[in-house]
PDB file of N, CA and C in Angstrom:
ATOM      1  N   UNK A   1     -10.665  -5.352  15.575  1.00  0.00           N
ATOM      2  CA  UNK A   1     -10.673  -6.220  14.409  1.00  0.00           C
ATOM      3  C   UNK A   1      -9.380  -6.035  13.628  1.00  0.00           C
ATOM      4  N   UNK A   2      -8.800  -7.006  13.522  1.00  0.00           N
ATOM      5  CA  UNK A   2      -7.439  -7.355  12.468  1.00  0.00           C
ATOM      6  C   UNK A   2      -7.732  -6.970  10.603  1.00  0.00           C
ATOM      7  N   UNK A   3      -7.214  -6.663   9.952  1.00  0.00           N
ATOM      8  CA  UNK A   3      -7.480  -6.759   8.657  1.00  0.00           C
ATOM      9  C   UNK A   3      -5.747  -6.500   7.825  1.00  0.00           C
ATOM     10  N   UNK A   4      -5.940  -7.065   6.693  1.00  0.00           N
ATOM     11  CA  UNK A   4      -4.863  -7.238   5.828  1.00  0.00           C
ATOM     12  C   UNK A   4      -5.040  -6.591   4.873  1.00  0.00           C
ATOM     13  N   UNK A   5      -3.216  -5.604   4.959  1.00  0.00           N
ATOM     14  CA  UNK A   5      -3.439  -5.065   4.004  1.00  0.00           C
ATOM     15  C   UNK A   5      -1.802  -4.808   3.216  1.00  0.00           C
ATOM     16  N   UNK A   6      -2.529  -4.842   1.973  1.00  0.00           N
ATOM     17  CA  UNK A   6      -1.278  -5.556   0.822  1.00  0.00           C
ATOM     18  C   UNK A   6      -0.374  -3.965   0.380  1.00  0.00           C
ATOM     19  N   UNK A   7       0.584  -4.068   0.513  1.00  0.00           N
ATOM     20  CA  UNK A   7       1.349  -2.838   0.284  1.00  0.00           C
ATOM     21  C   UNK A   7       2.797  -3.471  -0.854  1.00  0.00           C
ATOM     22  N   UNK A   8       2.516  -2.407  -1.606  1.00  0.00           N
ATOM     23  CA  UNK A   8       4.017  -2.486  -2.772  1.00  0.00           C
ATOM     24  C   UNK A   8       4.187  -1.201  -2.859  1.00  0.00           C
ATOM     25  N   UNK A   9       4.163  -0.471  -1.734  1.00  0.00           N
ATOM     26  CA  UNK A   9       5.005   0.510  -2.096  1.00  0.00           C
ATOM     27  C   UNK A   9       5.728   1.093  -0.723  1.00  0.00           C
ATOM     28  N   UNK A  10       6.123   2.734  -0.366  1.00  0.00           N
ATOM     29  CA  UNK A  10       6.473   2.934   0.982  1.00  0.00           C
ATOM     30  C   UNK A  10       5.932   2.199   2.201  1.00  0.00           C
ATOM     31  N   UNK A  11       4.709   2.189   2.324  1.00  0.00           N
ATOM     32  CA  UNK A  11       4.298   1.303   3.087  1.00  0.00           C
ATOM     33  C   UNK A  11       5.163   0.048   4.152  1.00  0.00           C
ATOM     34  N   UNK A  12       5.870  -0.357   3.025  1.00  0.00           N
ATOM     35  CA  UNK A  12       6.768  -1.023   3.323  1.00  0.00           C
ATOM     36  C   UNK A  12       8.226  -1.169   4.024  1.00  0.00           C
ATOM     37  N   UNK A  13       8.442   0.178   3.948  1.00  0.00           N
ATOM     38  CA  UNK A  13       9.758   0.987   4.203  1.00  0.00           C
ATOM     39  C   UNK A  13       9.760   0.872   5.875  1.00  0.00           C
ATOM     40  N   UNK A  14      10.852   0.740   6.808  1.00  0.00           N
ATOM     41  CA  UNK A  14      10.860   0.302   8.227  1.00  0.00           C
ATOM     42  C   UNK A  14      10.577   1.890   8.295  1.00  0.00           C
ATOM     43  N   UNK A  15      10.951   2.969   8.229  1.00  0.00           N
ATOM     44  CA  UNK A  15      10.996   3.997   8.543  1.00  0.00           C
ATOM     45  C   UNK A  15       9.442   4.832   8.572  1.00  0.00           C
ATOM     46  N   UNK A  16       8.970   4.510   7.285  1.00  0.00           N
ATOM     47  CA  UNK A  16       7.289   4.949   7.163  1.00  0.00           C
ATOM     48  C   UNK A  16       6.502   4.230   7.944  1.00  0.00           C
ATOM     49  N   UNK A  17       7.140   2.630   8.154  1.00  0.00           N
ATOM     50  CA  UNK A  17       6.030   2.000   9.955  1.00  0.00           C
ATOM     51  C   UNK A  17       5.823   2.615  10.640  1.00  0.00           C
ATOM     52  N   UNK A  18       7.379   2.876  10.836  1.00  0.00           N
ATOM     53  CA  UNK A  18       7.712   3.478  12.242  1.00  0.00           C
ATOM     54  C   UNK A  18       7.052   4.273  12.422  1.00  0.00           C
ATOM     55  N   UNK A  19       7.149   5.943  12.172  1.00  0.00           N
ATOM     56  CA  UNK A  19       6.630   6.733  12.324  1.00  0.00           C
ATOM     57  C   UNK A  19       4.881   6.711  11.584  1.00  0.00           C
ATOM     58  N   UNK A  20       4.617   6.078  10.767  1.00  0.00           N
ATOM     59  CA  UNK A  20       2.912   5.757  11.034  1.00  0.00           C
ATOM     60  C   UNK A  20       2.703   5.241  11.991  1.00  0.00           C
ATOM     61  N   UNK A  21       2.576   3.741  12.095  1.00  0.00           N
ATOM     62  CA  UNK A  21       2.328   2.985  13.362  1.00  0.00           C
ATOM     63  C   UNK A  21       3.155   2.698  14.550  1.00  0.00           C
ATOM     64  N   UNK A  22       4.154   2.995  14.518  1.00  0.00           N
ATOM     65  CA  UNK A  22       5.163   2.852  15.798  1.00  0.00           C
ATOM     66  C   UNK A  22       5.767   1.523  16.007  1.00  0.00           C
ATOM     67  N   UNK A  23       5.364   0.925  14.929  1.00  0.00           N
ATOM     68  CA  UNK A  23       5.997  -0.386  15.297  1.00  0.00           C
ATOM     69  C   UNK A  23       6.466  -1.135  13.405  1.00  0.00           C
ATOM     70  N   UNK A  24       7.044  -2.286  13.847  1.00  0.00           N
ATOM     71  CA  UNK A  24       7.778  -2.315  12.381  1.00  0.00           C
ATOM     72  C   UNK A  24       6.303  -3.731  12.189  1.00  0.00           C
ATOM     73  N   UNK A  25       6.007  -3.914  11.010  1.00  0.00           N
ATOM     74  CA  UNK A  25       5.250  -4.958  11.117  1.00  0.00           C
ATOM     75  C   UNK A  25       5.438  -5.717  10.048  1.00  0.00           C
ATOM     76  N   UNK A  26       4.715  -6.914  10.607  1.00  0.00           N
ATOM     77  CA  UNK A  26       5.495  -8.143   9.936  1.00  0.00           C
ATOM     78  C   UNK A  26       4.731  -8.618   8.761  1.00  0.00           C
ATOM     79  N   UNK A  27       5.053  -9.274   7.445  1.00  0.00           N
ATOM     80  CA  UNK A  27       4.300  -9.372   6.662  1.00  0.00           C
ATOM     81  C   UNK A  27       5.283 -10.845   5.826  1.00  0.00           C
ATOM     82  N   UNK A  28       4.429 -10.898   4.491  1.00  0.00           N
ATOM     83  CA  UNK A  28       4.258 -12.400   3.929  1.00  0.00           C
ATOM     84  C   UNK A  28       4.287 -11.343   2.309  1.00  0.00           C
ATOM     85  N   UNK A  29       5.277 -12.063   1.293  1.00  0.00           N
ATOM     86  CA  UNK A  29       5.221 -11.524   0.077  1.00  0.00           C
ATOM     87  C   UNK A  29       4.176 -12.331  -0.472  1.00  0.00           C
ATOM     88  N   UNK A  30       3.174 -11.543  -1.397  1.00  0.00           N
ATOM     89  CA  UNK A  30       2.237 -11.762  -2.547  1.00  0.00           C
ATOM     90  C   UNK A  30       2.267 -11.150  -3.224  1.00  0.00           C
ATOM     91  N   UNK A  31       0.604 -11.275  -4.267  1.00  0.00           N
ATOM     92  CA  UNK A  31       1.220 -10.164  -5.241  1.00  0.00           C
ATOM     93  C   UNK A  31      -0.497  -9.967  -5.454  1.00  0.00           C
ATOM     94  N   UNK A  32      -0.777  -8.971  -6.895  1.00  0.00           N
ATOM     95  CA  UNK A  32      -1.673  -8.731  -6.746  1.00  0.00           C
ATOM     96  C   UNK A  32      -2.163  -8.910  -8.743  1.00  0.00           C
ATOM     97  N   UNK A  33      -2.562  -9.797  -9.181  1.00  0.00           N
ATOM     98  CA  UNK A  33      -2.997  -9.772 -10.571  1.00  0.00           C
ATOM     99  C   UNK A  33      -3.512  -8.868 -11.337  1.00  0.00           C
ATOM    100  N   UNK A  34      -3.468  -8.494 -12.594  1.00  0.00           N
ATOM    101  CA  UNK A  34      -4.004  -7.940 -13.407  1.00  0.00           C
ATOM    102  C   UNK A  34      -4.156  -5.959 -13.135  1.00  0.00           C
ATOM    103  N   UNK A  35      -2.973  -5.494 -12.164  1.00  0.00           N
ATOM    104  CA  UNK A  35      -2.743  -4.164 -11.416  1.00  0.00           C
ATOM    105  C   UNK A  35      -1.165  -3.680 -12.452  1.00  0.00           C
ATOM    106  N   UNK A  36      -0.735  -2.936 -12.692  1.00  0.00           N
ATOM    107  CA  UNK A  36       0.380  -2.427 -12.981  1.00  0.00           C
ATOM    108  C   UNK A  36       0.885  -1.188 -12.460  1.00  0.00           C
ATOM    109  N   UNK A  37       1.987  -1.217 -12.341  1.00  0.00           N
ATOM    110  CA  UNK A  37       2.520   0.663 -11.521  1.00  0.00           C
ATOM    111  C   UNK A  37       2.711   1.627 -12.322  1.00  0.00           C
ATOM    112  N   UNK A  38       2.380   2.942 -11.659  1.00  0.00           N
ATOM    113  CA  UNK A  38       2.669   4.080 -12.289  1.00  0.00           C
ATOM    114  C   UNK A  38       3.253   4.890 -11.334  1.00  0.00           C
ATOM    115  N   UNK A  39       4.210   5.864 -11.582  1.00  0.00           N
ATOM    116  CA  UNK A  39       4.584   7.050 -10.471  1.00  0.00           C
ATOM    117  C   UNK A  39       3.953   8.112 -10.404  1.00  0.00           C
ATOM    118  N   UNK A  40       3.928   8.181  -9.236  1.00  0.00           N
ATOM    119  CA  UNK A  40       2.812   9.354  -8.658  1.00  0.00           C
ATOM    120  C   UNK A  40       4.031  10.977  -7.899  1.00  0.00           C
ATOM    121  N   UNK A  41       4.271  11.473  -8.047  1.00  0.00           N
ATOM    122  CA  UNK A  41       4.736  12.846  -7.713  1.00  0.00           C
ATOM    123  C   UNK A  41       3.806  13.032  -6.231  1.00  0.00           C
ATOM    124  N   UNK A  42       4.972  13.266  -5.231  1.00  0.00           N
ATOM    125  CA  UNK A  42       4.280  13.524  -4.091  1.00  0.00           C
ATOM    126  C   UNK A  42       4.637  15.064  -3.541  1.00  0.00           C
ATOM    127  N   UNK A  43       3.868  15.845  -3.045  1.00  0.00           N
ATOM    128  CA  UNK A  43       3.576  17.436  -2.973  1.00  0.00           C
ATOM    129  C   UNK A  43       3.116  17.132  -1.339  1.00  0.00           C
ATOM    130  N   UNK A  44       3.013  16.155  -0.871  1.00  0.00           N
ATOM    131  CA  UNK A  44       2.012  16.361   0.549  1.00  0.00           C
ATOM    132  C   UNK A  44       3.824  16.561   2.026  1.00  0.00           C
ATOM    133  N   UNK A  45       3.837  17.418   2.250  1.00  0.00           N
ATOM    134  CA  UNK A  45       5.358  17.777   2.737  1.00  0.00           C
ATOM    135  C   UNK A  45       5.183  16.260   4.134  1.00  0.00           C
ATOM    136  N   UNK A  46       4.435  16.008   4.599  1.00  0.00           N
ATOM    137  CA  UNK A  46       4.305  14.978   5.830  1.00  0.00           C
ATOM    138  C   UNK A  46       4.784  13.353   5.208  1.00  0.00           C
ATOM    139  N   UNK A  47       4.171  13.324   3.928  1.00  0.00           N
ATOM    140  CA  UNK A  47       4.568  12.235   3.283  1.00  0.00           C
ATOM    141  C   UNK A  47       6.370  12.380   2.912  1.00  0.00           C
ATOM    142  N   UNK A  48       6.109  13.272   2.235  1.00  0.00           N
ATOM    143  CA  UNK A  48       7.749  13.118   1.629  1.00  0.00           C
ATOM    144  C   UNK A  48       8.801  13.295   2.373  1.00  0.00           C
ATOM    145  N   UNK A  49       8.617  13.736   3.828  1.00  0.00           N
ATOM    146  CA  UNK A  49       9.406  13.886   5.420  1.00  0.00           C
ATOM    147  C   UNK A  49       9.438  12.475   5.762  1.00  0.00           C
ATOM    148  N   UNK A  50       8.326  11.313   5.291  1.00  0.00           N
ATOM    149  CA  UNK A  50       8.396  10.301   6.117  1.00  0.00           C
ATOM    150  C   UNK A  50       8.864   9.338   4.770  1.00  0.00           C
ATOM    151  N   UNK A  51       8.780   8.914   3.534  1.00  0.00           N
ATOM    152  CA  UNK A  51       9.009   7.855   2.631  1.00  0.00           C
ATOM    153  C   UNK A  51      10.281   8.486   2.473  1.00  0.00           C
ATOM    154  N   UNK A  52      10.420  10.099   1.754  1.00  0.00           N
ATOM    155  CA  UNK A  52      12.422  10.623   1.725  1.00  0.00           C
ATOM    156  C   UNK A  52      12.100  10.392   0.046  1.00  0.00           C
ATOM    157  N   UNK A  53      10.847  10.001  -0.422  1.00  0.00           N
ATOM    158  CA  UNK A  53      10.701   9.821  -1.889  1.00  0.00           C
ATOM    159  C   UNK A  53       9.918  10.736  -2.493  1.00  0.00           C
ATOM    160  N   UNK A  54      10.024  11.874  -4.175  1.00  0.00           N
ATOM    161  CA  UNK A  54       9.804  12.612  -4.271  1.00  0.00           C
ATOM    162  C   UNK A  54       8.364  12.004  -5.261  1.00  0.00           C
ATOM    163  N   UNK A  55       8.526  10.496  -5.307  1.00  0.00           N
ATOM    164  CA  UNK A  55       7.174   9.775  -5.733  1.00  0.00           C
ATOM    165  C   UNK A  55       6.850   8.920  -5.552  1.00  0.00           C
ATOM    166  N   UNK A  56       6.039   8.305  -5.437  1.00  0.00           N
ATOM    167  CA  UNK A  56       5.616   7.059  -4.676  1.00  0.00           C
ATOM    168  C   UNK A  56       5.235   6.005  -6.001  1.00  0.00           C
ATOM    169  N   UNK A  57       5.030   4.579  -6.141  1.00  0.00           N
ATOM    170  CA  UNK A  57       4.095   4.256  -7.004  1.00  0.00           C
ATOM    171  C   UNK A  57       2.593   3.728  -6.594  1.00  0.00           C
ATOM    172  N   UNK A  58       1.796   3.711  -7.893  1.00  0.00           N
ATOM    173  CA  UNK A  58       0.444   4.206  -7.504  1.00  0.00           C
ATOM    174  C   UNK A  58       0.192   2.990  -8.225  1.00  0.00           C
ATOM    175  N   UNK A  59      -0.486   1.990  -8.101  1.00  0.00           N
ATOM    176  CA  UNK A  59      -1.552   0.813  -8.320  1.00  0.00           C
ATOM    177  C   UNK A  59      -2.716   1.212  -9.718  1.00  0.00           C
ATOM    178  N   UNK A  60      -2.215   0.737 -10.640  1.00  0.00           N
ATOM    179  CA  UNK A  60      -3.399   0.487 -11.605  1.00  0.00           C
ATOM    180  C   UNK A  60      -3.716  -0.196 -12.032  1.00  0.00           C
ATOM    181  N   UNK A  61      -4.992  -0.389 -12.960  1.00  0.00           N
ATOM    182  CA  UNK A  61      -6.008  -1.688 -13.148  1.00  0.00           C
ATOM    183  C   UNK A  61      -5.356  -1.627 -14.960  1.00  0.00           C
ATOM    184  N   UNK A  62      -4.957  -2.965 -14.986  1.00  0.00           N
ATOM    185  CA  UNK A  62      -4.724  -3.488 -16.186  1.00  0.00           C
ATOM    186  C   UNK A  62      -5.831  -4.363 -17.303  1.00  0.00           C
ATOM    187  N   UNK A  63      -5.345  -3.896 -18.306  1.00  0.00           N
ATOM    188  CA  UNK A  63      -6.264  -5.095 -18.963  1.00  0.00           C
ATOM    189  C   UNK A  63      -5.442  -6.235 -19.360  1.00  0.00           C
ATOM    190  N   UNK A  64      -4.634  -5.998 -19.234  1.00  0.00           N
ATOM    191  CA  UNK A  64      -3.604  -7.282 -19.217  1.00  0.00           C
ATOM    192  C   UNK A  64      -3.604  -8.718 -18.374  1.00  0.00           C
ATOM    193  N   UNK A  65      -4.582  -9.605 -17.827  1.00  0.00           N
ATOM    194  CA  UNK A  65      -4.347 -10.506 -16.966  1.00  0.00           C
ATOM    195  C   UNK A  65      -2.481 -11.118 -16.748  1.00  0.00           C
ATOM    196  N   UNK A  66      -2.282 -10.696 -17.255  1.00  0.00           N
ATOM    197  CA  UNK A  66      -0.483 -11.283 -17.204  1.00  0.00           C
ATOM    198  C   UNK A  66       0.198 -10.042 -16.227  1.00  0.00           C
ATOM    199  N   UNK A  67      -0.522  -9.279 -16.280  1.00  0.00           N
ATOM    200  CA  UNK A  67       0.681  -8.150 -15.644  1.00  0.00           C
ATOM    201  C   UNK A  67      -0.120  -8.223 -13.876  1.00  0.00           C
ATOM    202  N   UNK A  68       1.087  -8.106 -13.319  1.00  0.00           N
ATOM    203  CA  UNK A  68       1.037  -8.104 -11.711  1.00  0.00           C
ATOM    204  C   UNK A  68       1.904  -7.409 -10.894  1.00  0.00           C
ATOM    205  N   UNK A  69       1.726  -7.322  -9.584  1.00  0.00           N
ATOM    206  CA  UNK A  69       2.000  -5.894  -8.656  1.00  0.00           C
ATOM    207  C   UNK A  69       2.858  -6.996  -7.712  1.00  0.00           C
ATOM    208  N   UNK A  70       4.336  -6.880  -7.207  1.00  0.00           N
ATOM    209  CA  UNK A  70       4.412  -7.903  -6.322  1.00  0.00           C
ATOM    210  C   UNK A  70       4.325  -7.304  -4.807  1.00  0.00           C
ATOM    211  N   UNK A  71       4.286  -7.664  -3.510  1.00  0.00           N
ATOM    212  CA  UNK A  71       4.125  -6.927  -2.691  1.00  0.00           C
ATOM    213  C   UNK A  71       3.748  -7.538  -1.670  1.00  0.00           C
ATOM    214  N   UNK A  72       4.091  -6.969  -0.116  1.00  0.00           N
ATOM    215  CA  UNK A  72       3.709  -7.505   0.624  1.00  0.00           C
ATOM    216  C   UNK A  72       2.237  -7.309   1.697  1.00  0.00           C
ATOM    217  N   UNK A  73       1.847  -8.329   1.897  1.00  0.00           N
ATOM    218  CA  UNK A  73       0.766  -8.158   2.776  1.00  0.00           C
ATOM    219  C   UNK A  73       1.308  -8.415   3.878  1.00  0.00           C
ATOM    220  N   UNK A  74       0.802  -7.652   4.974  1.00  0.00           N
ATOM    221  CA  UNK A  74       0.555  -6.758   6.580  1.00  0.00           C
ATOM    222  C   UNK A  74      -0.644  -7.429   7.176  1.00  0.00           C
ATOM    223  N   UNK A  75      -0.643  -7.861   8.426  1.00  0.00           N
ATOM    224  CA  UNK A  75      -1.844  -7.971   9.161  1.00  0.00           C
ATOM    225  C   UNK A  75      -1.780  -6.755  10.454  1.00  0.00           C
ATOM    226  N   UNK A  76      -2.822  -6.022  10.005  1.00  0.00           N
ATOM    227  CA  UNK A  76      -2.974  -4.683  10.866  1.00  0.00           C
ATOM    228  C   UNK A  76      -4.375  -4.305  11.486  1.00  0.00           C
ATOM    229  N   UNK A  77      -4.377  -3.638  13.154  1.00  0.00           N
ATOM    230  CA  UNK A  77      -5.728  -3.257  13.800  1.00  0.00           C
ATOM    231  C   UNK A  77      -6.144  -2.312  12.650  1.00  0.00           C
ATOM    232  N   UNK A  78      -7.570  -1.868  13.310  1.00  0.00           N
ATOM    233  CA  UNK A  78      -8.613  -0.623  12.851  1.00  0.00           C
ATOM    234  C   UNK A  78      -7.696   0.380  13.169  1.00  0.00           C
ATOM    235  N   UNK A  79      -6.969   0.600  14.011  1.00  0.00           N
ATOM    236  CA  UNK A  79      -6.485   1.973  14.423  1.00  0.00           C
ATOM    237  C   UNK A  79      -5.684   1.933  13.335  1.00  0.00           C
ATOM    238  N   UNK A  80      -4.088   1.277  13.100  1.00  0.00           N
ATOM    239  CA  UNK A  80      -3.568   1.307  11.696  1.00  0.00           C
ATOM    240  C   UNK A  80      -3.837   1.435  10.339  1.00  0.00           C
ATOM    241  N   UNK A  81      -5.230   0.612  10.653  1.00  0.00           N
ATOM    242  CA  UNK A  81      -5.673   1.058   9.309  1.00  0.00           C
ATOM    243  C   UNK A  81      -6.248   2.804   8.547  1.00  0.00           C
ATOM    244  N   UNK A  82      -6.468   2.963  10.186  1.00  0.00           N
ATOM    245  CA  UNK A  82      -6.691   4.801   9.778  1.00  0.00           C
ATOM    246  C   UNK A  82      -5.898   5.524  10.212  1.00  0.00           C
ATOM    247  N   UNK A  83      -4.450   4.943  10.098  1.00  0.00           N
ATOM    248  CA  UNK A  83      -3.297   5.751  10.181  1.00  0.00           C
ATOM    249  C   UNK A  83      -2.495   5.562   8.980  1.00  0.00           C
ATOM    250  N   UNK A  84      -2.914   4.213   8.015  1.00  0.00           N
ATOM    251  CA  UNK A  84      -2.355   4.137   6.620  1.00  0.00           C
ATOM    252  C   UNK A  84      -3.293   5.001   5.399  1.00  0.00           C
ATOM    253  N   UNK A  85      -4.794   5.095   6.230  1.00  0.00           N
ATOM    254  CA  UNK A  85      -5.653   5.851   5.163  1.00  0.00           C
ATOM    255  C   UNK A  85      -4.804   7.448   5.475  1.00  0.00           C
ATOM    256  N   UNK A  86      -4.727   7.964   6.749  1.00  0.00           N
ATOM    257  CA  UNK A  86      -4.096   9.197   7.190  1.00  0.00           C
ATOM    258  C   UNK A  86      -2.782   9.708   6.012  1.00  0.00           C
ATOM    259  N   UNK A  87      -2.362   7.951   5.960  1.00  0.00           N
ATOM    260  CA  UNK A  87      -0.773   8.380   5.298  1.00  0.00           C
ATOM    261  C   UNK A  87      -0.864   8.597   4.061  1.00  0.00           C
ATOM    262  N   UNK A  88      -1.731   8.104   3.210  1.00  0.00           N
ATOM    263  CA  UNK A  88      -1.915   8.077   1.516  1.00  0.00           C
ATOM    264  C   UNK A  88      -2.295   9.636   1.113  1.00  0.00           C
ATOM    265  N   UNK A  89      -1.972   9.903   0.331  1.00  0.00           N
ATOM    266  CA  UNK A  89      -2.313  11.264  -0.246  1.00  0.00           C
ATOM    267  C   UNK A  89      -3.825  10.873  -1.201  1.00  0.00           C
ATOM    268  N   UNK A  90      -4.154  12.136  -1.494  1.00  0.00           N
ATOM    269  CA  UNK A  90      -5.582  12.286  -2.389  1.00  0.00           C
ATOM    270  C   UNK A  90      -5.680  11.119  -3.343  1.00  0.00           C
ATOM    271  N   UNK A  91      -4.915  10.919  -4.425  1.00  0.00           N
ATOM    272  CA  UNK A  91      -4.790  10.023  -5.099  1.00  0.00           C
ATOM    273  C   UNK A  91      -4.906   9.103  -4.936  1.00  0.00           C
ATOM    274  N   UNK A  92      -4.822   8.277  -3.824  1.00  0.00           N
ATOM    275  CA  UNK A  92      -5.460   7.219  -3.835  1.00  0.00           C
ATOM    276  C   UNK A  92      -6.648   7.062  -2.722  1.00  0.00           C
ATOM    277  N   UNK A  93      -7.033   5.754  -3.354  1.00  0.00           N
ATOM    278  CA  UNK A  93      -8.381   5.099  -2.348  1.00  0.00           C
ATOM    279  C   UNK A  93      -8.189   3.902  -2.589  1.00  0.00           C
ATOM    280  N   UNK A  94      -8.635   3.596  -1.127  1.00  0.00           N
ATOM    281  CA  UNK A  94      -7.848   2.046  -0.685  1.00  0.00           C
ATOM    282  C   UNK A  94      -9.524   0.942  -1.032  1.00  0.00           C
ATOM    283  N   UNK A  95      -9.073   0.164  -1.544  1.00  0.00           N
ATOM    284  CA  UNK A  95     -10.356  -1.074  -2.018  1.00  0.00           C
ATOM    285  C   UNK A  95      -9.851  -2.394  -1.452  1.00  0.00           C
ATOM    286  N   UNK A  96     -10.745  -3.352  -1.675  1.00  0.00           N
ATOM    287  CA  UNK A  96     -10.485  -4.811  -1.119  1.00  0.00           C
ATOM    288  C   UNK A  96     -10.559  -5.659  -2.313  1.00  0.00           C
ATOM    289  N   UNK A  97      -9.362  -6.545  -2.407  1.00  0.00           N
ATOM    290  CA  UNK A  97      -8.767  -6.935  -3.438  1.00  0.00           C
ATOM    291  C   UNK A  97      -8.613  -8.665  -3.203  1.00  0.00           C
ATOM    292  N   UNK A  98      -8.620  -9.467  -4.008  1.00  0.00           N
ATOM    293  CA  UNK A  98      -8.208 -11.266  -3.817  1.00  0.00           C
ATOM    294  C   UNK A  98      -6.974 -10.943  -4.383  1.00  0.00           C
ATOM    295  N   UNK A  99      -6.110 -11.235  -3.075  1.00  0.00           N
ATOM    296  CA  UNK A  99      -4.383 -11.164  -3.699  1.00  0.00           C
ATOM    297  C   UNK A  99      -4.213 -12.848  -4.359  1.00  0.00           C
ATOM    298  N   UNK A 100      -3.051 -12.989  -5.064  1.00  0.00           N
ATOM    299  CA  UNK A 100      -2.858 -14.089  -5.443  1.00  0.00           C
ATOM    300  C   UNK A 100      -2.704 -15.249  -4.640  1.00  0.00           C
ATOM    301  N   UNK A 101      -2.418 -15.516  -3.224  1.00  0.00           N
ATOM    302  CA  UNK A 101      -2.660 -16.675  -2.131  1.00  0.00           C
ATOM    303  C   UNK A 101      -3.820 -16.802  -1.790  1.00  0.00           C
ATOM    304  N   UNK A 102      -5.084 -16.220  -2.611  1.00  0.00           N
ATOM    305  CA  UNK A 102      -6.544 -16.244  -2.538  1.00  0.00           C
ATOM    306  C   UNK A 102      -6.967 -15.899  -1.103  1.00  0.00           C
ATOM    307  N   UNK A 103      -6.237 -14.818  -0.251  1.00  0.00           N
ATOM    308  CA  UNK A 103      -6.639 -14.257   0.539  1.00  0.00           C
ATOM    309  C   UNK A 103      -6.978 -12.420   0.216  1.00  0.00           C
ATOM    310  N   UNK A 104      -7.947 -12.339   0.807  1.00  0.00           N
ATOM    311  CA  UNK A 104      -8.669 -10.872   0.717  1.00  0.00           C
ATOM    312  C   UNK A 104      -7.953  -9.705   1.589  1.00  0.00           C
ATOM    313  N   UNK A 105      -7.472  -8.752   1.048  1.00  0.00           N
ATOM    314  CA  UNK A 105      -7.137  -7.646   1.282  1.00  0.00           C
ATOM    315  C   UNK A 105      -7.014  -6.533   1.587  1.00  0.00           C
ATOM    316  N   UNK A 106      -6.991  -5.369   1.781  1.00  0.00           N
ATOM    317  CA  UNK A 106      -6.794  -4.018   1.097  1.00  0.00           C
ATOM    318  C   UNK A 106      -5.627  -3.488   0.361  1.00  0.00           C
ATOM    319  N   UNK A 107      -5.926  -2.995  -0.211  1.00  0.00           N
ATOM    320  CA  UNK A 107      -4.954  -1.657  -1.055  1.00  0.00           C
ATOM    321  C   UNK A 107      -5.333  -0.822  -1.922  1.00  0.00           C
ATOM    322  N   UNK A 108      -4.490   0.559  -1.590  1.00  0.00           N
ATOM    323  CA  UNK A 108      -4.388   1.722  -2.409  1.00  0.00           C
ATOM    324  C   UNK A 108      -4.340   1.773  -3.682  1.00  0.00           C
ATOM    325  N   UNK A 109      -5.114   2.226  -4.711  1.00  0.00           N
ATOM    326  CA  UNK A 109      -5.070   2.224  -5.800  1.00  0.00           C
ATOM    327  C   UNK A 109      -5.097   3.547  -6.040  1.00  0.00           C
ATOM    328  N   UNK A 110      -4.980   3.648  -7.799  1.00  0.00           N
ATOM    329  CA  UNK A 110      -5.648   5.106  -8.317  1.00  0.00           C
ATOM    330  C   UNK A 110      -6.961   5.397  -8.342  1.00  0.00           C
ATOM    331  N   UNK A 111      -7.394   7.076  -7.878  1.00  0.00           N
ATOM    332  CA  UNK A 111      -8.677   7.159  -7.909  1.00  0.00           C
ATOM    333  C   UNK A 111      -9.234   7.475  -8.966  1.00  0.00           C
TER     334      UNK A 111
END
């Protein structure tokens, strides 16, 4: 089974594909409503070997309807998908989201 999933952050990076999924994958910019960023400090040594970033940003829920996350969505197998849950550190947990092209999602948020 295929599923989509919306990334604005490393995720995105050719280098963090790579070595998650082995392949570079192709995606479509959207965005994600009423979410805003925060930086997250990364400590997990596998992550920060593979993004080269000493923080990542982390997805939060706004009360703002005006504020938005821009970012791209990925169409990715089951296996990828538990090689992007593999890649996220503690802090987040990944939910299913209506991105703004009124297609359904995943992404990492704060827990």
């Amino acid at each position: 089974m295929n599923h989509l999933l919306f990334s604005y952050g490393t995720l995105q990076l050719k280098k963090v594909q790579m070595e998650s999924f082995g392949r570079l994958l192709e995606g479509l910019p959207d965005q994600i409503k009423a979410y805003r960023l925060e930086d997250l400090p990364i400590q997990d040594e596998m992550v920060l070997l593979r993004s080269g970033l000493a923080s990542h940003p982390i997805a939060v829920p706004s009360l703002n309807d005006e504020d938005f996350i821009s970012g791209t969505v990925f169409e990715i197998t089951d296996e990828e998908l538990a090689q992007s849950d593999a890649y996220e550190v503690s802090d987040y947990k990944r939910v299913e989201v209506l991105l703004a092209s009124g297609k359904k999602a995943w992404i990492y948020v704060k827990k």
